[in-house]
Protein backbone atom coordinates (compact mmCIF):
# COMPACT_ATOMS: atom_id res chain seq x y z
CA UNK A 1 180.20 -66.14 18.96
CA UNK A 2 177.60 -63.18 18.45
CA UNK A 3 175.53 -63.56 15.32
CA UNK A 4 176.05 -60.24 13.26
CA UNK A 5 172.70 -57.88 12.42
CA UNK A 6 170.07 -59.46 10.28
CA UNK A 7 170.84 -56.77 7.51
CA UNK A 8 174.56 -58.08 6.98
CA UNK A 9 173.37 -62.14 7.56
CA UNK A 10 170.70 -61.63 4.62
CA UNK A 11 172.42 -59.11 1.62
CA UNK A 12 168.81 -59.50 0.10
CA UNK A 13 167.40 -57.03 2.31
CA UNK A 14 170.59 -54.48 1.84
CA UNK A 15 169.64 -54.38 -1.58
CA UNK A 16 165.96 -53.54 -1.90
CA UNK A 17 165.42 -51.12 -5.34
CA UNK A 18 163.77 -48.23 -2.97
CA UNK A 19 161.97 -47.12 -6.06
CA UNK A 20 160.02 -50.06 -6.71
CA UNK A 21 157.56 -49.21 -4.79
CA UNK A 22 157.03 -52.84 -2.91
CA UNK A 23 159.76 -52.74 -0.03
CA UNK A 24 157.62 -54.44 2.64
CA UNK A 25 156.25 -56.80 0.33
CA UNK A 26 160.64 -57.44 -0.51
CA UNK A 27 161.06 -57.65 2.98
CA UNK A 28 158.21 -59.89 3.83
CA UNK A 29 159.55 -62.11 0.98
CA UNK A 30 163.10 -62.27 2.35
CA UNK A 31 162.38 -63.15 5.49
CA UNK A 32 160.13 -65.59 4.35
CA UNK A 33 162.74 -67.11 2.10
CA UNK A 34 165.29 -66.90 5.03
CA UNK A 35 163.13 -68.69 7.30
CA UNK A 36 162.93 -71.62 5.45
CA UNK A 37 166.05 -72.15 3.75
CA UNK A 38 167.44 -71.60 7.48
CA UNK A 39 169.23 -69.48 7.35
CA UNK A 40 167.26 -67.94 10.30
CA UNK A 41 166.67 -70.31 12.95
CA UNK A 42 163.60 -71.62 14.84
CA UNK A 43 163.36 -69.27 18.13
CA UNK A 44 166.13 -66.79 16.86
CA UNK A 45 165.25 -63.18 17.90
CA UNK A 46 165.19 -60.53 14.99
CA UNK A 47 165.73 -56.84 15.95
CA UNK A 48 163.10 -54.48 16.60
CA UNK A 49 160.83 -53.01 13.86
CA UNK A 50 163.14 -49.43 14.60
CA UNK A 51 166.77 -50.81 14.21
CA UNK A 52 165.70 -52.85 11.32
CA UNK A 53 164.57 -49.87 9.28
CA UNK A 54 167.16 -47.44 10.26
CA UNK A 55 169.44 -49.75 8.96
CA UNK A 56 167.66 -50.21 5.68
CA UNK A 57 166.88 -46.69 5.11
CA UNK A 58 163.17 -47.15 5.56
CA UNK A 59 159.82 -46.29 7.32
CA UNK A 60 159.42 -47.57 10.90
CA UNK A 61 156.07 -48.34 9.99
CA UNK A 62 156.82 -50.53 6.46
CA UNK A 63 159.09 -52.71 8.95
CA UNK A 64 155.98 -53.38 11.57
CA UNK A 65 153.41 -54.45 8.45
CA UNK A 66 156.32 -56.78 7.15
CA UNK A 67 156.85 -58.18 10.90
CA UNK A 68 152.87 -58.08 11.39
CA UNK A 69 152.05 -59.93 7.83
CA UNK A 70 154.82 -62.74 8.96
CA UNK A 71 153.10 -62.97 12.33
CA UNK A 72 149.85 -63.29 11.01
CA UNK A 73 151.22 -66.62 8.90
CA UNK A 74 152.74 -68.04 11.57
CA UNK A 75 156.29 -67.27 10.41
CA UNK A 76 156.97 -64.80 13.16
CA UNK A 77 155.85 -65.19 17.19
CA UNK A 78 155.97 -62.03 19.33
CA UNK A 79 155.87 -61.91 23.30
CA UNK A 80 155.91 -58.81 24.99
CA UNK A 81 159.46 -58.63 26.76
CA UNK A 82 161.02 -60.94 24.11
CA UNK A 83 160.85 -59.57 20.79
CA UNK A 84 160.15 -60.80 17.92
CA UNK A 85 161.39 -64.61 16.48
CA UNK A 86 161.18 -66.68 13.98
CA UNK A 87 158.20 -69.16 15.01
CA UNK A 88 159.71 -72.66 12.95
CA UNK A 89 162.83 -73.58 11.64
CA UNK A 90 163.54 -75.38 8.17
CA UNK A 91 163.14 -78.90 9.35
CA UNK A 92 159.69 -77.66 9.84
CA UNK A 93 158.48 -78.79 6.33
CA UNK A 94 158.09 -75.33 4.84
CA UNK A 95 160.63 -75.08 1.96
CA UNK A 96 161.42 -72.38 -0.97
CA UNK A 97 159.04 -73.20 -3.74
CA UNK A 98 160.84 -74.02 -7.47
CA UNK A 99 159.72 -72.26 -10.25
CA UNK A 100 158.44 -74.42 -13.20
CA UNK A 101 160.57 -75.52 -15.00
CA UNK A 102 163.48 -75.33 -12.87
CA UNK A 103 166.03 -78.68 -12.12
CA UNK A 104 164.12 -80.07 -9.66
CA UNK A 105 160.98 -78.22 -9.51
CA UNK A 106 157.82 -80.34 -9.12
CA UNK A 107 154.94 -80.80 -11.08
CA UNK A 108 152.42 -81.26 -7.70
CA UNK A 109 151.37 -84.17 -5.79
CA UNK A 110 150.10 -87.48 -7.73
CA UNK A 111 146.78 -87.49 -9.01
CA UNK A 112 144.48 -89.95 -7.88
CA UNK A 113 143.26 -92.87 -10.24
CA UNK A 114 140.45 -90.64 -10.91
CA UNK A 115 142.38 -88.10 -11.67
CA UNK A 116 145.36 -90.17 -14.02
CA UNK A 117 141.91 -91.09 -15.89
CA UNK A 118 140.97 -87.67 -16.38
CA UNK A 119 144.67 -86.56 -18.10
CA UNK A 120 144.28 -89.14 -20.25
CA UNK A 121 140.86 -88.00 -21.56
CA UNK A 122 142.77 -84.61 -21.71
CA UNK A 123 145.03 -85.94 -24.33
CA UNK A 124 142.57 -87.83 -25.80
CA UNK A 125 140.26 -85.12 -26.41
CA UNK A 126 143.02 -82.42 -27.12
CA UNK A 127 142.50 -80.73 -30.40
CA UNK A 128 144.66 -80.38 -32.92
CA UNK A 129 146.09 -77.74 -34.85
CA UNK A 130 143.49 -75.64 -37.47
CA UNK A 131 146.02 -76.87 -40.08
CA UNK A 132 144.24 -79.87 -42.56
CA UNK A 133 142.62 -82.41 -42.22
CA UNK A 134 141.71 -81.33 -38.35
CA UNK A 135 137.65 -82.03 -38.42
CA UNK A 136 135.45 -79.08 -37.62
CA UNK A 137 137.61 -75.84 -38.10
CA UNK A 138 134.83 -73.58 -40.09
CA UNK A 139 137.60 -70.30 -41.04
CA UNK A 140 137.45 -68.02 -44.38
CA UNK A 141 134.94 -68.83 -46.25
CA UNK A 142 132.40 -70.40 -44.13
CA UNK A 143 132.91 -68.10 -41.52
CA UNK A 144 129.99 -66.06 -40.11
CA UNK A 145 130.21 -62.98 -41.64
CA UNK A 146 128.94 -59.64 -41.73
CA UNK A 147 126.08 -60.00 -40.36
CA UNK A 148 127.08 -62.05 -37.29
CA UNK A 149 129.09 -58.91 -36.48
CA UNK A 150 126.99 -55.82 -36.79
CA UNK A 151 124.08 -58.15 -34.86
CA UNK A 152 126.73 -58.89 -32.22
CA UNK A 153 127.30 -54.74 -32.35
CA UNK A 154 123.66 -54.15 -32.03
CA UNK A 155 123.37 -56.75 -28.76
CA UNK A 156 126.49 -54.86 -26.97
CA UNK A 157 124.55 -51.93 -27.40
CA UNK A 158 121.75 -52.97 -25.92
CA UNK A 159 121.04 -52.29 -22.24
CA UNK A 160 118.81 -55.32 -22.38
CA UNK A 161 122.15 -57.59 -22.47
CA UNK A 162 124.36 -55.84 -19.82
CA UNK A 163 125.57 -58.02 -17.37
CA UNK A 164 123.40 -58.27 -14.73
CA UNK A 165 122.55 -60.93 -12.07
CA UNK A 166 123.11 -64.97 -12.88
CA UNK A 167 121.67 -65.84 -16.31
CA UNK A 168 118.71 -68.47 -16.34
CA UNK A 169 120.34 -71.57 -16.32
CA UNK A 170 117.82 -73.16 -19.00
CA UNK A 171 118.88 -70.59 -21.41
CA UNK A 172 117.96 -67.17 -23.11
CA UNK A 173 113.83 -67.94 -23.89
CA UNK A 174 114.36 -66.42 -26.76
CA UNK A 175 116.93 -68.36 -28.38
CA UNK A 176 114.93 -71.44 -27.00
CA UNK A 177 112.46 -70.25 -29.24
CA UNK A 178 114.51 -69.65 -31.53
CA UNK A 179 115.82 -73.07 -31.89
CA UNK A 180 112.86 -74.89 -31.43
CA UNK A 181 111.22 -72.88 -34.35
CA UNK A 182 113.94 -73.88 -36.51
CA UNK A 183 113.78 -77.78 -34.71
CA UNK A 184 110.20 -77.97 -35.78
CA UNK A 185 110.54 -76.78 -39.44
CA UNK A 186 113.83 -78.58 -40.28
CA UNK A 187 114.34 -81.61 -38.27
CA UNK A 188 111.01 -82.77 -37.21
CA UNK A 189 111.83 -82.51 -33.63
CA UNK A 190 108.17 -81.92 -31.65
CA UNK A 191 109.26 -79.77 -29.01
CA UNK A 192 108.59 -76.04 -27.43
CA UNK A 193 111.07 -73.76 -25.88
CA UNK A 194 110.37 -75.16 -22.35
CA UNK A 195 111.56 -78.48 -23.28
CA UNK A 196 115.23 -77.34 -24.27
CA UNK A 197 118.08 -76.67 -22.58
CA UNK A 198 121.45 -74.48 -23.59
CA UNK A 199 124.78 -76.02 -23.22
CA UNK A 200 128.23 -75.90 -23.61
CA UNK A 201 128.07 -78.20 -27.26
CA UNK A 202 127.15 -81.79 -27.50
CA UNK A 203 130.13 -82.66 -25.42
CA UNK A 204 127.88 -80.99 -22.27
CA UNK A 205 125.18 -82.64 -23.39
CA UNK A 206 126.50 -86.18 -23.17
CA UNK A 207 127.76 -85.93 -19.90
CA UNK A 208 124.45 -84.39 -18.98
CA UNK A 209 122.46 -87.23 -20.51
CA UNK A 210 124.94 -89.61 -18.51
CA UNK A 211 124.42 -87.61 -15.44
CA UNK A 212 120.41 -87.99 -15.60
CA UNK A 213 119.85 -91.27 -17.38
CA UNK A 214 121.98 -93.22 -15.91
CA UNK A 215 123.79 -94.42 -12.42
CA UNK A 216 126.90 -96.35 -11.88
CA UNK A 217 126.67 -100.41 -13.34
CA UNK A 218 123.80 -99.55 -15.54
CA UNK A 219 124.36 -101.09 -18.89
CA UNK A 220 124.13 -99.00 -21.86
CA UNK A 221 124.10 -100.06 -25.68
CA UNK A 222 126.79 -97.28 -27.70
CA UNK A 223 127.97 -97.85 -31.58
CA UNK A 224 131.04 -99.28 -32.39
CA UNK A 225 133.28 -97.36 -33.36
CA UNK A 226 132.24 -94.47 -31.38
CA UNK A 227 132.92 -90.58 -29.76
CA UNK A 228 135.89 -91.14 -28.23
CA UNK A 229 133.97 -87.94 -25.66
CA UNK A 230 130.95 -90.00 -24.98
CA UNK A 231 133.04 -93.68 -24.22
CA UNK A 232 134.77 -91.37 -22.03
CA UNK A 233 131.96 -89.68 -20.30
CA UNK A 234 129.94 -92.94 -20.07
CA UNK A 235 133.11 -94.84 -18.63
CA UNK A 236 133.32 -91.81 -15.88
CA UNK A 237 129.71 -92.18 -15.25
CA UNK A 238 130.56 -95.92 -14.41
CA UNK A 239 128.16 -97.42 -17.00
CA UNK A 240 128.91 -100.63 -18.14
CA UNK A 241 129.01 -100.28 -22.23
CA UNK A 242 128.04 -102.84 -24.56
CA UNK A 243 129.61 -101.89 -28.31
CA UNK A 244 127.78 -103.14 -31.31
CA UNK A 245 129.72 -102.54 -34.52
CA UNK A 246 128.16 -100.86 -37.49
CA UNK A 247 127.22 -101.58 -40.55
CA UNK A 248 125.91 -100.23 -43.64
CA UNK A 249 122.63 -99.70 -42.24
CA UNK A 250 124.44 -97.85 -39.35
CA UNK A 251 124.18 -99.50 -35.30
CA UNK A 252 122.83 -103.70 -35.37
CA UNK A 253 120.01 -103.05 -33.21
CA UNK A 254 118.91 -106.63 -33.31
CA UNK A 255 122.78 -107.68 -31.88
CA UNK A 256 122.41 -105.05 -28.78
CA UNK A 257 119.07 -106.19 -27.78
CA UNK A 258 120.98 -109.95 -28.27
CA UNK A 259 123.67 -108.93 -26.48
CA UNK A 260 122.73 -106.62 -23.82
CA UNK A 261 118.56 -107.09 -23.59
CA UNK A 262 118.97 -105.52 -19.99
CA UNK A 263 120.34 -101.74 -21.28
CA UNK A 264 118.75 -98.49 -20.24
CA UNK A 265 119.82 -96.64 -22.89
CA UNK A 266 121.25 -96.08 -26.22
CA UNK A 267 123.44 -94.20 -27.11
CA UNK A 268 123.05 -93.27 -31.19
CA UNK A 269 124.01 -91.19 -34.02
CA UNK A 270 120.92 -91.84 -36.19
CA UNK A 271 121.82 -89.06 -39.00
CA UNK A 272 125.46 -89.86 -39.32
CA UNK A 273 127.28 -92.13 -37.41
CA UNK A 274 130.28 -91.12 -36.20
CA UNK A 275 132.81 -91.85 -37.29
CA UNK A 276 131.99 -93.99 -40.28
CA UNK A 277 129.75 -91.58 -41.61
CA UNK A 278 126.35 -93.73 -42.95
CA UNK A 279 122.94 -92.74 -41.64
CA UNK A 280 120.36 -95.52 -39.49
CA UNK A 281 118.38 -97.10 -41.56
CA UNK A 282 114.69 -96.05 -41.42
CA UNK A 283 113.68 -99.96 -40.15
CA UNK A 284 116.16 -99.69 -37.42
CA UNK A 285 115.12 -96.88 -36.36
CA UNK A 286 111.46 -98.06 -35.83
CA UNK A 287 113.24 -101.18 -34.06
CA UNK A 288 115.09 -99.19 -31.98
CA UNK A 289 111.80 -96.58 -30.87
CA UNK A 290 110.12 -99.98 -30.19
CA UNK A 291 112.58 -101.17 -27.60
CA UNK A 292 112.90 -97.38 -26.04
CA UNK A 293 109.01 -97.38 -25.51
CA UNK A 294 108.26 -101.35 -24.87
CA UNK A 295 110.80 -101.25 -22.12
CA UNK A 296 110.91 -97.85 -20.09
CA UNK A 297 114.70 -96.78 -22.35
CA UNK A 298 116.01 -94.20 -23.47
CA UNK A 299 117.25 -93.31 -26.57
CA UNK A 300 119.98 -90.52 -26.68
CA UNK A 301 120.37 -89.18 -30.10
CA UNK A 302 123.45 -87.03 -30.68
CA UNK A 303 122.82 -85.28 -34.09
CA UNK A 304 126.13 -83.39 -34.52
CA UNK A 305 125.94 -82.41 -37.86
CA UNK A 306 122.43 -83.29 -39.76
CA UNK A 307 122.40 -80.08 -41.10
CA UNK A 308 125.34 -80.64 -43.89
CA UNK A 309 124.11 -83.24 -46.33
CA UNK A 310 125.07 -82.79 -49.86
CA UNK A 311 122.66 -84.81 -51.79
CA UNK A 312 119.06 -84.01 -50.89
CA UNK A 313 117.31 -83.25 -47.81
CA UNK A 314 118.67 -83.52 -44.04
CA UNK A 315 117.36 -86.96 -42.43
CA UNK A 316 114.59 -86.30 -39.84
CA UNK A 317 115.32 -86.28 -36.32
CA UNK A 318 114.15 -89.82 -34.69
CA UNK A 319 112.93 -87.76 -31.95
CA UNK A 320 110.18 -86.70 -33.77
CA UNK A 321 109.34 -90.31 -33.84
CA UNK A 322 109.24 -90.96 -30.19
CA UNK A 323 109.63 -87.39 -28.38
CA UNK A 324 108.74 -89.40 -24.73
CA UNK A 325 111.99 -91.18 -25.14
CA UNK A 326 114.23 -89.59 -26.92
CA UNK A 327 116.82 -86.96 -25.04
CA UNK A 328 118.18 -84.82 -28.32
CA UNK A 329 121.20 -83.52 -28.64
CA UNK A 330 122.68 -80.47 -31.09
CA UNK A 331 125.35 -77.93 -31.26
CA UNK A 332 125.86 -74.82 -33.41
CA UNK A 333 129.92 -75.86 -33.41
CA UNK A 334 130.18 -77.73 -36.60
CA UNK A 335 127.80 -75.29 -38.73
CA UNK A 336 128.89 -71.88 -36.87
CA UNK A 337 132.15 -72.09 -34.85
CA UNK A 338 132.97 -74.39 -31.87
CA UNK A 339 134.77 -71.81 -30.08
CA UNK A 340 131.60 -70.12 -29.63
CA UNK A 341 130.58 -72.90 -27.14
CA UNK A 342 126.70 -73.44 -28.08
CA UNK A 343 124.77 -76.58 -28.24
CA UNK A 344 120.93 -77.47 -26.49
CA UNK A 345 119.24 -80.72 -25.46
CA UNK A 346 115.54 -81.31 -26.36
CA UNK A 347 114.32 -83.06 -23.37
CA UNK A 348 110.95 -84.89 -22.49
CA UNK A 349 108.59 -82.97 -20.31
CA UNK A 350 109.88 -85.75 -17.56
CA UNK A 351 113.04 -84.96 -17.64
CA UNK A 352 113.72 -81.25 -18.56
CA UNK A 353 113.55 -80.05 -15.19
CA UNK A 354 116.40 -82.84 -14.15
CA UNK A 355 118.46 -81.78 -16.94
CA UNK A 356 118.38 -78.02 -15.71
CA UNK A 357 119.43 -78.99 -12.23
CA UNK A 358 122.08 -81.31 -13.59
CA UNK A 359 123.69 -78.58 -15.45
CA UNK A 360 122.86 -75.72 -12.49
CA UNK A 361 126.14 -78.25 -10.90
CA UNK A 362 128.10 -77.52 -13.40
CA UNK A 363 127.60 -73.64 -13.82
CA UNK A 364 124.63 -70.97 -13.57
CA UNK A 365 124.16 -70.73 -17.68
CA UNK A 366 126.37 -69.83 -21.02
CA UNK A 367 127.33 -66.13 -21.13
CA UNK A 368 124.03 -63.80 -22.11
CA UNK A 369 126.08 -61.94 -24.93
CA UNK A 370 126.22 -64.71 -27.48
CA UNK A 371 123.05 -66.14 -26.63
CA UNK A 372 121.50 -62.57 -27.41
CA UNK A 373 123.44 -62.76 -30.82
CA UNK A 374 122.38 -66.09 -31.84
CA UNK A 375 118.81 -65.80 -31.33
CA UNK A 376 118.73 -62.44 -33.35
CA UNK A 377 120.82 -64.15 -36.56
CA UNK A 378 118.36 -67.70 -36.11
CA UNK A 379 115.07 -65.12 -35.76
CA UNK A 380 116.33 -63.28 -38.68
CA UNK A 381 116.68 -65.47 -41.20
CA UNK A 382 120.65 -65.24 -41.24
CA UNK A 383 121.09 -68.97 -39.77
CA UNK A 384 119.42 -70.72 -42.43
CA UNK A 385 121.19 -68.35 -45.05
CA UNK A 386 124.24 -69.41 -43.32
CA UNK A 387 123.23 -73.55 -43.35
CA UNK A 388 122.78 -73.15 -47.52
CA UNK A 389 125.71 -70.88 -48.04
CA UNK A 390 128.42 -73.19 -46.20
CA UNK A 391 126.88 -76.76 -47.44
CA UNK A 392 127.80 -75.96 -51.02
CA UNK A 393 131.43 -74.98 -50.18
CA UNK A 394 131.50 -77.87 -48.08
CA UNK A 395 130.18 -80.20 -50.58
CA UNK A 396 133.12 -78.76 -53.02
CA UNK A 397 135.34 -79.07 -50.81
CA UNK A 398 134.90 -82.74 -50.51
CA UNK A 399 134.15 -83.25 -54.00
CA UNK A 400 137.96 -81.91 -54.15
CA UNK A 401 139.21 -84.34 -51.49
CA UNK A 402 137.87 -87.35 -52.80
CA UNK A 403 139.24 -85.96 -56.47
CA UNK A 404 142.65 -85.85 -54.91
CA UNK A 405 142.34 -89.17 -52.74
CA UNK A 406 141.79 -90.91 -56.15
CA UNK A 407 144.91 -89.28 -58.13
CA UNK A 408 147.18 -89.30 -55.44
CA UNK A 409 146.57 -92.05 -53.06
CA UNK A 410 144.81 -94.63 -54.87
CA UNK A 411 145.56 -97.38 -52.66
CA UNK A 412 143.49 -95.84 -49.80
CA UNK A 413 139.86 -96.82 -49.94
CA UNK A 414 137.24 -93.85 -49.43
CA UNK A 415 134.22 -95.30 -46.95
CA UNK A 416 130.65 -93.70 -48.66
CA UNK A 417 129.06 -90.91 -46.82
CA UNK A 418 127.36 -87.73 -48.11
CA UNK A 419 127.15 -85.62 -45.30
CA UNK A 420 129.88 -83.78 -42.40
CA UNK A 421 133.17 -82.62 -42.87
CA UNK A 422 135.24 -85.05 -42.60
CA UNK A 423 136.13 -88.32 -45.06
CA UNK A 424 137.22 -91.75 -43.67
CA UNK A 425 139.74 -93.57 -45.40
CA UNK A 426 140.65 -97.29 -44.48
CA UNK A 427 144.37 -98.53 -45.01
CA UNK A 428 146.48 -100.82 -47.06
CA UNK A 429 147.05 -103.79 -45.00
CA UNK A 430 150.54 -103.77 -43.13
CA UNK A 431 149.62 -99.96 -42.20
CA UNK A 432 149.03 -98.56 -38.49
CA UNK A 433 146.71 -96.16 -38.42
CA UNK A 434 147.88 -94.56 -34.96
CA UNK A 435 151.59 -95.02 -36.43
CA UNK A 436 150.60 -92.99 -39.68
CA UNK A 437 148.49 -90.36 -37.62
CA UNK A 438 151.43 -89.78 -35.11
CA UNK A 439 153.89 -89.13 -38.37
CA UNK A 440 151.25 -86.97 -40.10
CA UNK A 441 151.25 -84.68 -37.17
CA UNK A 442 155.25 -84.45 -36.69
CA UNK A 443 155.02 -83.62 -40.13
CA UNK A 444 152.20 -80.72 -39.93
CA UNK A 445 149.42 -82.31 -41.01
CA UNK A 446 146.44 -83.46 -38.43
CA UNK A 447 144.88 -86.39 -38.67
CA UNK A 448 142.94 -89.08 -35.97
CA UNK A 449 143.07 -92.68 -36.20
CA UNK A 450 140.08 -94.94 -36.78
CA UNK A 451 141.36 -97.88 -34.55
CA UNK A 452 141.41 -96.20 -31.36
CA UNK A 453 137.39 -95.63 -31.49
CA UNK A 454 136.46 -99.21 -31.93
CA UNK A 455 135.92 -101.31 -29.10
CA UNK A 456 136.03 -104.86 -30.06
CA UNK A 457 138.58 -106.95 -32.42
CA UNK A 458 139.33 -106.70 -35.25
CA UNK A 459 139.83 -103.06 -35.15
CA UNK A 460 139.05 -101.10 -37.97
CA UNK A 461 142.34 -99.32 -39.56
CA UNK A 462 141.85 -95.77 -40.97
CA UNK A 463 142.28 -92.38 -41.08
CA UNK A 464 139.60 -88.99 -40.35
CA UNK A 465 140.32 -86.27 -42.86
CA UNK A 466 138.24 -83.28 -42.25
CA UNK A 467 137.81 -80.77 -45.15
CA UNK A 468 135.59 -78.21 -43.89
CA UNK A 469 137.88 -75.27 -43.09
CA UNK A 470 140.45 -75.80 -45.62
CA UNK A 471 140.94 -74.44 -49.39
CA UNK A 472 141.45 -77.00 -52.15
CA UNK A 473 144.88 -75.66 -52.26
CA UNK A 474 145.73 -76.33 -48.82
CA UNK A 475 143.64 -79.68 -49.30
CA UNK A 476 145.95 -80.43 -52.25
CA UNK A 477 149.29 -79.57 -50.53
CA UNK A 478 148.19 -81.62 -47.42
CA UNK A 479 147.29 -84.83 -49.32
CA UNK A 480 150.82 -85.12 -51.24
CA UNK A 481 152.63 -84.29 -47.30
CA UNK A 482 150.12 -87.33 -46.60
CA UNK A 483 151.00 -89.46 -49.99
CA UNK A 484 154.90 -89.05 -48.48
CA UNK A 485 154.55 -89.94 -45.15
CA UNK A 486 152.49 -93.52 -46.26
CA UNK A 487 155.38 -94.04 -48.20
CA UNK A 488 157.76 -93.85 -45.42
CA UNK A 489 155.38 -96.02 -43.36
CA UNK A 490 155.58 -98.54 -45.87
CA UNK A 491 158.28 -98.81 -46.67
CA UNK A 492 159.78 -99.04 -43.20
C-alpha cells in the first residue's frame, strides 16, 4: 500500500505559523524530528523541493535550503535520478533530545572520577545566601561608595580603557604599583610592581601557587583546620598533605618539620588563621623562615584579611621577613567586594615569570575596566579611607555579636580573635556541627561547620558566624532563629 504525501504523514509541517518568519528553519526541524523518531524511514524518498512547497504554500527556494541544510548533516542523501531520501533510520542512534526537566530527560553522560571530584568541590565551595552569618558579604554600610562610582564613571570615559586587544596578563602596571605602594607602607611586603601578579582572588592564587610550587606526590605541610579551597586545590594538584593542628600560637611548626621533615612547602595563614582566627606567633614565624631558607621551601602565605584588626596595628607580612621564599597572597574581596573578582600574588624574582605563564593557561588577564578603577581609588587615597571607615563598623559589629552570643546563647563558647569577619563558636557536647549548620540553613540562616575543615581526629565541633555585612538588627534576629534551632537539636 502507497505511503500518502509527506505533508499529510507529518501534520507538523501543515501547520507552520507563515508569519513567524522561520519556516525553513520549522521545516528543517520537522524533518529532523521525523527522521529520528521514524517516522520517516532509512532510504525512503521525499518529494521534490517543488511539490513539497506547493503543498505547503511556500517558496520553492525555502524548501531547497531546508533539503540542502539536512543534506549537509547527513540527514538527507541526494543522487541525481533518485531524489532525495532520508540517509539513516531511527535505529541509527540519533534520537529526539528531552528537554530538562522532562520524565526521562537526561542529565549527560557520567563524569569521570575527576570530574565526580570536581562537583563535589562545587558544593563544597558553593556560597551561601547574603542572609547572616554568611562570611564576607560587605553590603550597606561598608559598601564602596561614592567615590568608587564617579571614579568608575571617569574610567568608562576614558578612551585610555576601551577595549582593545588582550590585556597584559601580569596586570594593569599601574595598579601593580598601586598595590605594591600600599604593600610596602602597610604590610611590610619588599616588593616592586614587577614582582606581582593580578588574579581572580586568593582562590586563583592558591591554585596558582599549587600549579608552580609543586608536582604530583610532593608533600606539603597545611594547618589544621584549614581552607576547605586550598585542601581542595592541593588534593587536585596531587600533593600529598600533612595537617598539623593549631594552637594558640597558630600552626606547630616544630610537629610538621617532626612529621613531614621532607615537605616543599607550607602552606600558612600567618595573620589569621583560618578558620580559628589567632595570628602565628612571632617565634614561629622565625622557625618557619628558617626551614623555608635552610632547605630550598617555600612558604605560601595567604593573608586574606590582615587589613581588619580591631585592636592595634595590622601584623606584618612574613614576607617581608624572607621575600626569596615567600609566594604572597591577597585579595581586595573581603575589604571591597568579592564579586569584583580582584586579588595579586607577590612573587620572588624566580618565580614571577612562572606565575604569569601559569595563569596565561587559565585566561589572558582580569577585565581592564575594574583594574583602571581600582588603581585610581588605591592612588587616590580612597582605599585606605575605605580600610579605616569599614574596620570600625566591623569592629561594632562584632562587639554586637559577641554581646548577643553571651545573652542569648550562653552555652556556646566564643574562640578569641580580634580581627576578620567572622566569629567561631565551639558546641555543647552531644551537638553536630554539620547537623546544626544544615538546620540553620533550612531555616534561613547561613552558617558553615567547623568539623568538616579539620583533618585529623578528634574533630573540632563549631560553628563560623560572619558579621561583616549584616546590621545588629539582623545580627540580633539571626542569633534568636539560631538560639531555636540548638534547642531543637538538643533536644532531639
Amino acid at each position: 500500500m502507497a505511503r500518502r504525501p509527506l505533508v499529510l504523514e507529518m501534520p507538523a509541517l501543515g501547520v507552520i505559523d507563515l508569519q513567524a518568519g522561520h519556516v525553513g528553519r520549522q521545516i528543517v526541524e520537522a524533518l529532523r524530528s521525523a527522521i529520528s523518531s521514524g517516522e520517516l524511514a532509512a532510504h525512503e524518498r521525499l518529494p521534490s523541493s517543488r511539490v513539497l512547497a506547493r503543498s505547503m504554500g511556500v517558496s520553492r527556494s525555502t524548501v531547497t535550503d531546508a533539503y540542502e541544510q539536512l543534506i549537509a548533516e547527513g540527514c538527507l542523501m541526494a543522487h541525481r535520478g533518485s531524489g532525495t531520501r532520508v540517509a539513516f533510520g531511527s535505529n541509527s542512534g540519533l534520537q529526539p533530545s528531552k528537554q530538562l526537566g522532562e520524565p526521562g530527560a537526561e542529565s549527560g553522560l557520567p563524569a569521570s572520577s575527576i570530574g565526580q571530584r570536581y562537583l563535589a568541590i562545587a558544593d563544597m565551595l558553593s556560597p551561601l545566601d547574603s542572609v547572616p552569618f554568611s562570611i564576607a558579604v560587605p553590603e550597606g554600610e561598608v559598601a564602596m561608595g561614592p567615590h568608587w562610582r564617579r571614579l568608575s564613571k571617569r574610567v568608562r570615559a576614558s578612551t585610555s580603557s576601551a577595549p582593545s586587544g588582550y590585556p597584559d596578563p601580569q596586570g594593569l602596571l599601574a595598579l601593580r604599583q598601586a598595590i605594591a605602594s600600599y604593600l610596602r607602607k602597610s604590610r611590610a611586603v619588599r616588593c616592586d610592581p614587577a614582582h606581582i601578579l593580578i588574579t581572580e582572588g586568593s582562590q586563583q592564587g592558591l591554585y596558582l601557587a599549587a600549579k608552580v610550587l609543586l608536582s604530583p606526590g610532593d608533600p606539603v605541610w597545611v594547618e589544621d583546620p584549614a581552607y576547605g579551597g586550598l585542601t581542595a586545590v592541593l588534593d587536585d594538584r596531587g600533593a600529598v598533605l600533612h595537617a598539623t593542628r593549631v594552637d594558640a600560637q597558630g600552626f606547630d611548626v616544630a610537629s610538621a618539620r617532626q612529621a613531614a621533615p621532607e615537605a616543599v612547602a607550607a602552606f600558612v595563614t600567618p595573620s589569621h588563621q583560618f578558620p580559628m582566627g589567632m595570628p602565628l606567633s612571632m617565634p614561629r614565624r622565625l622557625e618557619l623562615v628558617e626551614w623555608a631558607r635552610a632547605h630550598g621551601r617555600w612558604i605560601v602565605e595567604d593573608d586574606y584579611d590582615s587589613e581588619l584588626r580591631y585592636t592595634g596595628q595590622p601584623f606584618p607580612a612574613m614576607q617581608g621577613l624572607a621575600p626569596d621564599s615567600v609566594i604572597y597572597l591577597g585579595t581586595f574581596s573581603k575589604i571591597l567586594a568579592p564579586s569584583l573578582r580582584l586579588g595579586y600574588i607577590v612573587a620572588p624574582e624566580s618565580l614571577i615569570k612562572g606565575f604569569v605563564g601559569a595563569r596565561s593557561l587559565m585566561g589572558r588577564g582580569s577585565p581592564s575596566l575594574e583594574q583602571h578603577v581600582l588603581a585610581a581609588y588605591m592612588a587616590e587615597g580612597y582605599f585606605e579611607a575605605h580600610i579605616r571607615r569599614i574596620r570600625t563598623i566591623y569592629a561594632q559589629r562584632r562587639q554586637a555579636l559577641v554581646e548577643l552570643i553571651e545573652k542569648e546563647l550562653p552555652y556556646l563558647t566564643v574562640l578569641p580573635a580580634d580581627q576578620g569577619m567572622h566569629l567561631v563558636v565551639t558546641l555543647p557536647s552531644g551537638l553536630n556541627d554539620v547537623d546544626v549548620a544544615n538546620s540553620a540553613i533550612k531555616e534561613g540562616i547561613a552558617l558553615r561547620a567547623l568539623s568538616p575543615r579539620c583533618a585529623k581526629a578528634p574533630k573540632l565541633s563549631g560553628l563560623l558566624l560572619g558579621f561583616g555585612g549584616f546590621s545588629p538588627g539582623q545580627l540580633a534576629t539571626s542569633v534568636r532563629k539560631l538560639r531555636m534551632v540548638l534547642e531543637s537539636a538538643a533536644g532531639a
